[in-house]
PDB file of N, CA and C in Angstrom:
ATOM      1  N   UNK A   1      79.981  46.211  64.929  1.00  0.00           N
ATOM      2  CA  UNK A   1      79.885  44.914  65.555  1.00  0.00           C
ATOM      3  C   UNK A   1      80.298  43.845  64.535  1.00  0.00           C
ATOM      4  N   UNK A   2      81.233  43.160  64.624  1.00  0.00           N
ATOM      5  CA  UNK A   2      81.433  42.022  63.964  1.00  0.00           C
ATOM      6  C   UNK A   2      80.227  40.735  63.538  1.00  0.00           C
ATOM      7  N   UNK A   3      81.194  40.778  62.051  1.00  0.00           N
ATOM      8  CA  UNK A   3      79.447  40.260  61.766  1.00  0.00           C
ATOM      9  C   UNK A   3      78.793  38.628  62.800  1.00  0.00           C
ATOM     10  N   UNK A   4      79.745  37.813  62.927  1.00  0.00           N
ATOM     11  CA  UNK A   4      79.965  36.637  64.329  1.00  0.00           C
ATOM     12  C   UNK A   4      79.590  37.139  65.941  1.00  0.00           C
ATOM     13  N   UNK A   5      79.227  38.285  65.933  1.00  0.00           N
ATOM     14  CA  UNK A   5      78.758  38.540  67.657  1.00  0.00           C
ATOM     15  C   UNK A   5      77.463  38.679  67.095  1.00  0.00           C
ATOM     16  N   UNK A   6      76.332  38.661  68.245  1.00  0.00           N
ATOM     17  CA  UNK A   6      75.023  38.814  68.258  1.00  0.00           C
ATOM     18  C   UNK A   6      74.629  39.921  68.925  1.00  0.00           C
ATOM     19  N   UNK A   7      73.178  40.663  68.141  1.00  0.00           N
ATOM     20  CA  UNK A   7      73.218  41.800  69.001  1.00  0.00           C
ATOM     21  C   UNK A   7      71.912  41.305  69.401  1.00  0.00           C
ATOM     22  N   UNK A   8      71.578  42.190  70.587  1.00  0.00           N
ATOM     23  CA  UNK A   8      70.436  41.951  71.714  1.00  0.00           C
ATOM     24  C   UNK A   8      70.000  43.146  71.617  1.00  0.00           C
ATOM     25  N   UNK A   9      68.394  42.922  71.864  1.00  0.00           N
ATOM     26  CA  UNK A   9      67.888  43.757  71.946  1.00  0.00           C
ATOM     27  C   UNK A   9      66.179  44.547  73.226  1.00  0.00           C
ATOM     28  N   UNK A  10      66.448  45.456  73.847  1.00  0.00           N
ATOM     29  CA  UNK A  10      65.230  45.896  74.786  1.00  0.00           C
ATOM     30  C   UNK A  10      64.639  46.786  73.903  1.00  0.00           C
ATOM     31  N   UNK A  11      63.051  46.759  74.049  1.00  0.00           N
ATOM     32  CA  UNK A  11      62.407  46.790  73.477  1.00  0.00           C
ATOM     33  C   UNK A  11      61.036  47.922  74.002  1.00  0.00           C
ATOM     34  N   UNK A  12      60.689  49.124  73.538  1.00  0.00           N
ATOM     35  CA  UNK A  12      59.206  49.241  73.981  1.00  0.00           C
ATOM     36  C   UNK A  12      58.357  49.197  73.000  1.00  0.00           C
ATOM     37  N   UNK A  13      57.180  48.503  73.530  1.00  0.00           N
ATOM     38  CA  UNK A  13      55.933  48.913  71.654  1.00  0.00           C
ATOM     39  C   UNK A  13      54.777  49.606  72.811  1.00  0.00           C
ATOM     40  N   UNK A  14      54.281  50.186  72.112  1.00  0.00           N
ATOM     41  CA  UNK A  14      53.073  51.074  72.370  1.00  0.00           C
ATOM     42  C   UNK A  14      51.831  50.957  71.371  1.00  0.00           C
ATOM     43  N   UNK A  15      50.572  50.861  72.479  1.00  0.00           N
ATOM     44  CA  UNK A  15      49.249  50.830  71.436  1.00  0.00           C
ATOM     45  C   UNK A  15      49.140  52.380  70.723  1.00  0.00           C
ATOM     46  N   UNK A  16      49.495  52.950  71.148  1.00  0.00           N
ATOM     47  CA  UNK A  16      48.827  54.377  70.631  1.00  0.00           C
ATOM     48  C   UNK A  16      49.645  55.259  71.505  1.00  0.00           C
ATOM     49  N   UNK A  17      50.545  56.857  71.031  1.00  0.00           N
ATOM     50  CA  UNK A  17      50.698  57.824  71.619  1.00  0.00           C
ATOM     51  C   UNK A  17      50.314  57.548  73.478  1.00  0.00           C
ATOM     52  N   UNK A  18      51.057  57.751  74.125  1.00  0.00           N
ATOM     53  CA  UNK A  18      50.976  57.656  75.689  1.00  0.00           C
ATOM     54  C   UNK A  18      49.283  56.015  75.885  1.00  0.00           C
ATOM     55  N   UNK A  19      49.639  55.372  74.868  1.00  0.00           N
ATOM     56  CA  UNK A  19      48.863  54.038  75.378  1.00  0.00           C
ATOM     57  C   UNK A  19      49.706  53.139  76.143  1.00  0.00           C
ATOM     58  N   UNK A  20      48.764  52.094  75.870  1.00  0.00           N
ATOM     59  CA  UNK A  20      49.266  51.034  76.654  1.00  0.00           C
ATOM     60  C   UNK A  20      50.730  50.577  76.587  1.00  0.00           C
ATOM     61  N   UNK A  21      51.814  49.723  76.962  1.00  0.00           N
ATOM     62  CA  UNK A  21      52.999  49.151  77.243  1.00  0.00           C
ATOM     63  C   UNK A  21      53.311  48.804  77.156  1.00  0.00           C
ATOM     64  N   UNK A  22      54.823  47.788  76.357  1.00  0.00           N
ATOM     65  CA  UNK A  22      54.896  46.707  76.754  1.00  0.00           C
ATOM     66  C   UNK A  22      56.673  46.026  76.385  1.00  0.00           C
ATOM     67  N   UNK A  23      57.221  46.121  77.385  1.00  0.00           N
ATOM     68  CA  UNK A  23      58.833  46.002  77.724  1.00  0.00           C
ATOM     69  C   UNK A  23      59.431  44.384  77.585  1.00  0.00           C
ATOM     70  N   UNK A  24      60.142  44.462  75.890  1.00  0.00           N
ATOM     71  CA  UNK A  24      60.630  43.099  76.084  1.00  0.00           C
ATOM     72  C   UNK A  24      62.179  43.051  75.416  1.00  0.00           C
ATOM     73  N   UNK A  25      62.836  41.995  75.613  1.00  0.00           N
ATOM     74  CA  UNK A  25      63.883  41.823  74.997  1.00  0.00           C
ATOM     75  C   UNK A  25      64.118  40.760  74.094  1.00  0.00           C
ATOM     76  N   UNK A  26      64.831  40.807  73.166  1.00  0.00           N
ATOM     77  CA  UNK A  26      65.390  39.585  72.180  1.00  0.00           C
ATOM     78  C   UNK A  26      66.452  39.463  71.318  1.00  0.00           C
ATOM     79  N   UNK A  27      66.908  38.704  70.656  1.00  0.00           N
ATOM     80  CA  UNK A  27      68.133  38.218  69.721  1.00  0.00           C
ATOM     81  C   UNK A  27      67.764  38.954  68.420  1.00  0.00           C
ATOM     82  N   UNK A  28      66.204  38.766  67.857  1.00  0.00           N
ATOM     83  CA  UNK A  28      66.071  39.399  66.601  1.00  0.00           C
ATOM     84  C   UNK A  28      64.520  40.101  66.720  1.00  0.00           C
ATOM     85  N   UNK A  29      64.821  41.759  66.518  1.00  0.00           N
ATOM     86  CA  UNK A  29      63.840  42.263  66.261  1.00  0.00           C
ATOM     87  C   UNK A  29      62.929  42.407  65.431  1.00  0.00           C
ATOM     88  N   UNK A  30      63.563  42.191  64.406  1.00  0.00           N
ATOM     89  CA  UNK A  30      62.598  42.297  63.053  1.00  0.00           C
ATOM     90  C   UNK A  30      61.252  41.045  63.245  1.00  0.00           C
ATOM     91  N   UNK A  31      62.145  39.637  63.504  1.00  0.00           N
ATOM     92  CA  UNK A  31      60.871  38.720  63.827  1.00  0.00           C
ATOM     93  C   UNK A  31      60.080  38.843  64.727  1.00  0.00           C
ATOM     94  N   UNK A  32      60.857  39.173  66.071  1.00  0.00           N
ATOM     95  CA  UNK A  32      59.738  39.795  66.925  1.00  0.00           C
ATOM     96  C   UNK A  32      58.824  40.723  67.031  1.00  0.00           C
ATOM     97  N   UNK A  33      59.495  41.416  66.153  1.00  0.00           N
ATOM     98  CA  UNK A  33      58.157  42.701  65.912  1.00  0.00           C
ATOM     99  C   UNK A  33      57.266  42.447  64.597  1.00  0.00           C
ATOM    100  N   UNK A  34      57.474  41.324  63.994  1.00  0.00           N
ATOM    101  CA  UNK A  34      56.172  40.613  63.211  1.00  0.00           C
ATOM    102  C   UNK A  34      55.344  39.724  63.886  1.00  0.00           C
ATOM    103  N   UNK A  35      55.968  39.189  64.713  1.00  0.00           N
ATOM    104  CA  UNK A  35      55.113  38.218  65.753  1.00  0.00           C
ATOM    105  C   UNK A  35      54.309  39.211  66.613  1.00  0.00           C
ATOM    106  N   UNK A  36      54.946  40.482  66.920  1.00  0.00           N
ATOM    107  CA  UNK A  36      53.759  40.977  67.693  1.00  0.00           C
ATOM    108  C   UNK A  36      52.900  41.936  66.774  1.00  0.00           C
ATOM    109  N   UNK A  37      53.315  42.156  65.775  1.00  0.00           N
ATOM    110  CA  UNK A  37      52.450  43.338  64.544  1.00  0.00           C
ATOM    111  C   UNK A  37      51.628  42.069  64.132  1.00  0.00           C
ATOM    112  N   UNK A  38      51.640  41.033  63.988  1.00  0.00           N
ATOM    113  CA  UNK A  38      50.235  39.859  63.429  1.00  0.00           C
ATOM    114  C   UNK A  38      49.913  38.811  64.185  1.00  0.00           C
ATOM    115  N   UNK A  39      49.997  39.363  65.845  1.00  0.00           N
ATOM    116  CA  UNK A  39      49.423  39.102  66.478  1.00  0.00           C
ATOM    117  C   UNK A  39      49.402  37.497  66.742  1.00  0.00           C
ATOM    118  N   UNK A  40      50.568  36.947  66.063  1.00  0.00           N
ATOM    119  CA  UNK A  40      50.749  34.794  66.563  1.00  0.00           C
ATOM    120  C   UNK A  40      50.819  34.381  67.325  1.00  0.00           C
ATOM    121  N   UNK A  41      51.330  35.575  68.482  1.00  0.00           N
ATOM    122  CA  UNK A  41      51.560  34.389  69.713  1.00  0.00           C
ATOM    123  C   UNK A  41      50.313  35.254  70.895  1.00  0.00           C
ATOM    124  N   UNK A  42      49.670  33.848  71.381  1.00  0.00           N
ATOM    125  CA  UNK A  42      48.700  34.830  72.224  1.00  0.00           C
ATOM    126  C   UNK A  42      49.054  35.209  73.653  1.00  0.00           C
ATOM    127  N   UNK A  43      48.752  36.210  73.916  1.00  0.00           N
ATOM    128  CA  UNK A  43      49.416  37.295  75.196  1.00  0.00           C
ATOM    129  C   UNK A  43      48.628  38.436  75.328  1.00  0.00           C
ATOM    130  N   UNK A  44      49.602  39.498  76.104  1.00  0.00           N
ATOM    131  CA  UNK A  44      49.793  40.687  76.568  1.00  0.00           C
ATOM    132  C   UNK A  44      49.321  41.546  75.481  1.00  0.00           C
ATOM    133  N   UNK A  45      50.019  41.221  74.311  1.00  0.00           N
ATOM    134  CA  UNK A  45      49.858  42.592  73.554  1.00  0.00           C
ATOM    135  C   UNK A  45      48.875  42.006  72.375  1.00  0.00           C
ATOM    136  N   UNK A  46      49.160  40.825  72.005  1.00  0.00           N
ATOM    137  CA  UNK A  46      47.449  40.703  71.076  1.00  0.00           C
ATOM    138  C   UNK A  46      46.329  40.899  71.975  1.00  0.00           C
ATOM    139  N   UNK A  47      45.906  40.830  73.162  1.00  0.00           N
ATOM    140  CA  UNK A  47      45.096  41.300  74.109  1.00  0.00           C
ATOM    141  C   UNK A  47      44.887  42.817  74.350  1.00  0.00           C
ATOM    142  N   UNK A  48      46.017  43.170  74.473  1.00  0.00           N
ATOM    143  CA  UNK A  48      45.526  45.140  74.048  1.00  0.00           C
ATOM    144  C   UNK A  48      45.849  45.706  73.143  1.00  0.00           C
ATOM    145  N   UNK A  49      46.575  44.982  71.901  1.00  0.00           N
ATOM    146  CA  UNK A  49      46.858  45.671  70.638  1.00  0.00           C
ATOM    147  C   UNK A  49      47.492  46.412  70.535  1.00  0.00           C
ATOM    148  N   UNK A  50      48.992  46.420  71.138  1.00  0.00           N
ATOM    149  CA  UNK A  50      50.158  46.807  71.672  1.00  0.00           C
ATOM    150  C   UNK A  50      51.116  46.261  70.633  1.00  0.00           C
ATOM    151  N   UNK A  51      51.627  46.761  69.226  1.00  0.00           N
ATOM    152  CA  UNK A  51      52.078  46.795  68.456  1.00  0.00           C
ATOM    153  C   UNK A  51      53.476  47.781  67.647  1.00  0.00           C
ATOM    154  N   UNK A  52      53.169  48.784  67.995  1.00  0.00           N
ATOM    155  CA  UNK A  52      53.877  50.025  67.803  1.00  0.00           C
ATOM    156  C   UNK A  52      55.361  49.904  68.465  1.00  0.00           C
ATOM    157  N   UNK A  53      56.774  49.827  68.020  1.00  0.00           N
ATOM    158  CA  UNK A  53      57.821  49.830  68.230  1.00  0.00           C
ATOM    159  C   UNK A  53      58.013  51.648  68.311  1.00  0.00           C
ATOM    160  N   UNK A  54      58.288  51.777  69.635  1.00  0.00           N
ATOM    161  CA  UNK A  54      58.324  53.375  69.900  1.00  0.00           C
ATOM    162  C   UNK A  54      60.027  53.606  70.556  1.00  0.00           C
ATOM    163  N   UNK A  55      60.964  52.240  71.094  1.00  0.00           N
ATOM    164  CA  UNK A  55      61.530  52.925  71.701  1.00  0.00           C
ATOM    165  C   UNK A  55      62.807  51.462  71.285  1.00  0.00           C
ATOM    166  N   UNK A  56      64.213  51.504  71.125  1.00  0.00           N
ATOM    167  CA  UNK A  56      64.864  50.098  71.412  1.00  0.00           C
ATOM    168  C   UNK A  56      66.652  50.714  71.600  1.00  0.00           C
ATOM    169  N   UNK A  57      66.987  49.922  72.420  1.00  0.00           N
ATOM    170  CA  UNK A  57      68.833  49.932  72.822  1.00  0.00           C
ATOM    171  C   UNK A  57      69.137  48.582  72.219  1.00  0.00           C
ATOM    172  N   UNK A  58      70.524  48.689  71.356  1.00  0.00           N
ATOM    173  CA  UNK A  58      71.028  47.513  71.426  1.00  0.00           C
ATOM    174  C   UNK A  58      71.911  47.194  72.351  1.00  0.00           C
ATOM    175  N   UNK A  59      72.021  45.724  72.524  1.00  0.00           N
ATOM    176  CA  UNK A  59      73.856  45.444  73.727  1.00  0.00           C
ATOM    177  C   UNK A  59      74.209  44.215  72.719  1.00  0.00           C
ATOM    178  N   UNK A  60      75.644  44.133  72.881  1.00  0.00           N
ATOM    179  CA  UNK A  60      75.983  42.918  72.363  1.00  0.00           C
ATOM    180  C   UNK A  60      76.230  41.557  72.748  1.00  0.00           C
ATOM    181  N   UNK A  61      75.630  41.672  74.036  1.00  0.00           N
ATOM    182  CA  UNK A  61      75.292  40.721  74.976  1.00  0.00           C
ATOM    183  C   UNK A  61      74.402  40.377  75.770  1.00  0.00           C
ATOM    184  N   UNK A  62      73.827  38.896  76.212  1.00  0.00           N
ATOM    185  CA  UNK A  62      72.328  38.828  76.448  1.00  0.00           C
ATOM    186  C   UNK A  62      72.403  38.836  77.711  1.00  0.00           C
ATOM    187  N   UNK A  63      73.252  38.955  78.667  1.00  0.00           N
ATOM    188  CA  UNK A  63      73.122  39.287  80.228  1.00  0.00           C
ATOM    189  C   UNK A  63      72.831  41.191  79.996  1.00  0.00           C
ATOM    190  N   UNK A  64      73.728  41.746  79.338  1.00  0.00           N
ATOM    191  CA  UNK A  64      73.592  43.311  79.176  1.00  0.00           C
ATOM    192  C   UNK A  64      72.202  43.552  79.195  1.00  0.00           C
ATOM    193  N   UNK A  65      71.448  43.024  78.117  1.00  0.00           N
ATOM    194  CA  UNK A  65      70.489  43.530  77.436  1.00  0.00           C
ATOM    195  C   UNK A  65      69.091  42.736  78.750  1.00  0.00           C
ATOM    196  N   UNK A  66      69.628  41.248  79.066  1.00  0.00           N
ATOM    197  CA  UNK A  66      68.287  41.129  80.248  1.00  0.00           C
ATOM    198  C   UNK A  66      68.691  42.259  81.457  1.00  0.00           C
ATOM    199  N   UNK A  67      69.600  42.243  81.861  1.00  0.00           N
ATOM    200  CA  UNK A  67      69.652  43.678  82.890  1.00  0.00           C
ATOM    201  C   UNK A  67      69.173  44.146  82.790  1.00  0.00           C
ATOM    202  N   UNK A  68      69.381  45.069  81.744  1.00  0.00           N
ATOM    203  CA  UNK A  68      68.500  45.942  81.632  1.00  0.00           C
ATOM    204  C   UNK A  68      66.866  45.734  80.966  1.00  0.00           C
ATOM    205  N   UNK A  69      66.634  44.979  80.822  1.00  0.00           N
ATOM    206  CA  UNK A  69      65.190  45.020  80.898  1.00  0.00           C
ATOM    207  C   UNK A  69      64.663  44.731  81.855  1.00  0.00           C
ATOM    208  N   UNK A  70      65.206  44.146  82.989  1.00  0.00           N
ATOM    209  CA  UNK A  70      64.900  44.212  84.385  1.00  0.00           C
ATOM    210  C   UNK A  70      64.918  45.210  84.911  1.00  0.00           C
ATOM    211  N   UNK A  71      65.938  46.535  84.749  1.00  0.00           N
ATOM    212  CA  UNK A  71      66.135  47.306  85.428  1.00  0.00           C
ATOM    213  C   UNK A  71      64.501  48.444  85.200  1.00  0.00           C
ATOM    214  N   UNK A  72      64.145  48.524  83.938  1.00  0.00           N
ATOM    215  CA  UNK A  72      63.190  49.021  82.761  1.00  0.00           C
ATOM    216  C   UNK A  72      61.962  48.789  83.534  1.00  0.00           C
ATOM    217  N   UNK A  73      62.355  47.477  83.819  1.00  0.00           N
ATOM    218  CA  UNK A  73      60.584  46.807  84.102  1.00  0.00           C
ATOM    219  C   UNK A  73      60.398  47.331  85.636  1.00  0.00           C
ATOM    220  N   UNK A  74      60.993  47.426  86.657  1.00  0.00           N
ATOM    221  CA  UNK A  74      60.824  48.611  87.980  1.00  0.00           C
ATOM    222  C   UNK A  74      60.640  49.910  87.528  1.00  0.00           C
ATOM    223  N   UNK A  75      60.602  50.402  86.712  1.00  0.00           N
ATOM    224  CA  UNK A  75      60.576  51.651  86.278  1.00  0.00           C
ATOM    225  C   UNK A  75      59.388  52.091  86.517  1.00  0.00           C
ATOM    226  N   UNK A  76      58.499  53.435  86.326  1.00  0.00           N
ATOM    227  CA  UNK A  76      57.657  53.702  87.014  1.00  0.00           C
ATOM    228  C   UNK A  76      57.077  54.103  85.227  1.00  0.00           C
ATOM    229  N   UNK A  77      55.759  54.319  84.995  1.00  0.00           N
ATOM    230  CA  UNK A  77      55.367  54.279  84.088  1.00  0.00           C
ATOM    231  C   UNK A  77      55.739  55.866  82.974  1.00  0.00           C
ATOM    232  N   UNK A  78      55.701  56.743  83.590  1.00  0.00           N
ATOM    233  CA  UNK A  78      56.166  58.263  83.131  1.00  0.00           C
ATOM    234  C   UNK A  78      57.685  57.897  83.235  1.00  0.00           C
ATOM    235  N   UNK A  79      58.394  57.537  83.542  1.00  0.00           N
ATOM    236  CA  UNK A  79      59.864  56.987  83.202  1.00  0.00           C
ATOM    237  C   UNK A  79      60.228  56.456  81.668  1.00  0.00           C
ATOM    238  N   UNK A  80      59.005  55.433  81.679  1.00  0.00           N
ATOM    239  CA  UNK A  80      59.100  54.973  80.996  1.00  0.00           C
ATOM    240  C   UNK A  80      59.128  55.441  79.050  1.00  0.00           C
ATOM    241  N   UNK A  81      57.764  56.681  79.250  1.00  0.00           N
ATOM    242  CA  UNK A  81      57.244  57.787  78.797  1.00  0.00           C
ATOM    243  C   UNK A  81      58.558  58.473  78.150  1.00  0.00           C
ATOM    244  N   UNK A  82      59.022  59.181  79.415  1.00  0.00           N
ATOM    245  CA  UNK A  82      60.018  59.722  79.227  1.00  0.00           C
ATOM    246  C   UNK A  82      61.328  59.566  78.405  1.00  0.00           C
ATOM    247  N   UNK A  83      61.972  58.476  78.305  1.00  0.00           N
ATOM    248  CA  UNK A  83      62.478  57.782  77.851  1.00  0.00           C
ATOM    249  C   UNK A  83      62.190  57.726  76.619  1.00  0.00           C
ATOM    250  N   UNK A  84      60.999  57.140  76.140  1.00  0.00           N
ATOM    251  CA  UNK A  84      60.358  56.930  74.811  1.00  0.00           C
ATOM    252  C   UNK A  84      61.101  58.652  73.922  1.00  0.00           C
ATOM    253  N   UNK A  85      60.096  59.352  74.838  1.00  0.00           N
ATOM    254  CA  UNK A  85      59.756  60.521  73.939  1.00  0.00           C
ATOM    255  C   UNK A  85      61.240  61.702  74.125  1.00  0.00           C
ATOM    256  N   UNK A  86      62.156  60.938  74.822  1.00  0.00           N
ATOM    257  CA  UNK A  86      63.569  61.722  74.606  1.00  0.00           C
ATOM    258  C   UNK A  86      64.405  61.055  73.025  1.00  0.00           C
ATOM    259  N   UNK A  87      64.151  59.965  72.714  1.00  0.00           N
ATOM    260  CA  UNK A  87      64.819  59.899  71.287  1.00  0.00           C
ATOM    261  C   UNK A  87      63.763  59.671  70.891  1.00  0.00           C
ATOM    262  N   UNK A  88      62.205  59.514  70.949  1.00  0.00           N
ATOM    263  CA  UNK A  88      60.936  59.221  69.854  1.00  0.00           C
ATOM    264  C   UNK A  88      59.660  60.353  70.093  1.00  0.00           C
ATOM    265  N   UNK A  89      59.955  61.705  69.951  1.00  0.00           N
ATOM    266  CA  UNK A  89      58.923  62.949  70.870  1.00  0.00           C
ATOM    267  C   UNK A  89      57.700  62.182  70.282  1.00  0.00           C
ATOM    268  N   UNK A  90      57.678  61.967  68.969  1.00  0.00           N
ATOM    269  CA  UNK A  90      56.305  61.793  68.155  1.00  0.00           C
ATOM    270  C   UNK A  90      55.510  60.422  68.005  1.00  0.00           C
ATOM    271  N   UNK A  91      56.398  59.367  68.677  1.00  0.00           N
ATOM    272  CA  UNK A  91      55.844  58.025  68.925  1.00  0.00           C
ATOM    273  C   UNK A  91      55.651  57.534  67.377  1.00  0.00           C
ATOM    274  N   UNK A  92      56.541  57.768  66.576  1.00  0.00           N
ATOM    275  CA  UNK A  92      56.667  57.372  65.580  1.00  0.00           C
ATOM    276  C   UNK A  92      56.967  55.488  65.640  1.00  0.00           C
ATOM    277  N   UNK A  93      56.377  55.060  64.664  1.00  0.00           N
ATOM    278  CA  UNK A  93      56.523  52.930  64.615  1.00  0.00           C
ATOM    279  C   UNK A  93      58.359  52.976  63.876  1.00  0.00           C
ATOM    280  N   UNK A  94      58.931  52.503  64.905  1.00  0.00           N
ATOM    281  CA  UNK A  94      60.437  52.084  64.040  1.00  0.00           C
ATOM    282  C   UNK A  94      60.144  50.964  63.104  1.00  0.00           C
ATOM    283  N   UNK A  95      59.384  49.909  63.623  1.00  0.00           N
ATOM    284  CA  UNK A  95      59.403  48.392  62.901  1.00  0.00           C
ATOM    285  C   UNK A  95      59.740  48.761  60.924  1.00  0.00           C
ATOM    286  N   UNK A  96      58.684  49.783  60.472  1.00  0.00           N
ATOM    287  CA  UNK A  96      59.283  49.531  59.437  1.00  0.00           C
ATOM    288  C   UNK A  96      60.569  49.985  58.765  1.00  0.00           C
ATOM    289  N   UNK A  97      61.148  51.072  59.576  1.00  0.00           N
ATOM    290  CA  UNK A  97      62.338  51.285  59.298  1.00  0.00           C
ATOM    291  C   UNK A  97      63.557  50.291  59.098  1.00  0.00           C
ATOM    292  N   UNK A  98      63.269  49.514  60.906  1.00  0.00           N
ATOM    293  CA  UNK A  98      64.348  48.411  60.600  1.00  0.00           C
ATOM    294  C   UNK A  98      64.216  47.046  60.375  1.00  0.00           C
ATOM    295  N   UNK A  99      63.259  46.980  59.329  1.00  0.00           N
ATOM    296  CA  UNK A  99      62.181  45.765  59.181  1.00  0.00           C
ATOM    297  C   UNK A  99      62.658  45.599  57.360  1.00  0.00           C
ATOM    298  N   UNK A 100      63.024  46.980  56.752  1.00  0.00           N
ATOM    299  CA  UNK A 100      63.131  47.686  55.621  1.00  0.00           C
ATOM    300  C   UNK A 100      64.782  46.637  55.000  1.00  0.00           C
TER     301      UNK A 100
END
């Protein structure tokens, strides 16, 4: 990707192995996944402690990438699962990988 395009990004974090949920998209992951690992903005996931980066696609475009998190968010919850644990079996945290 050229370094002048922007990449986008969908998103799953998980409280714990088959826990709780939570499907989002953005411009930059790394900040977003500090905003939700220390808990600043109050919501969804400082409310269930939904932290864990288990699953992410990039697009290089922000209609691509809201599509599909629309498409994500009808999804049925074992879909969702599924998904995770076809490129993440072990629910391993990406954040610090690409945080690194």
């Amino acid at each position: 990707m050229p370094d002048n395009q922007m990449a986008y990004y969908v998103y799953l974090l998980a409280s714990k192995k088959n826990g709780t949920l939570y499907l989002g998209v953005t411009s930059n992951i790394v900040r977003r996944g500090f905003e939700h690992r220390t808990k600043v903005i109050d919501g969804f996931t400082k409310r269930y402690d939904v932290d864990k980066l288990v699953w992410l696609e990039i697009y290089d475009d922000a209609i691509g990438a809201i599509t599909r998190e629309k498409e994500l968010k009808k999804w049925r919850r074992a879909w969702k699962i599924r998904l995770i644990e076809e490129s993440n079996p072990e629910w391993i945290d990406l954040y610090p990988e690409i945080a690194s």
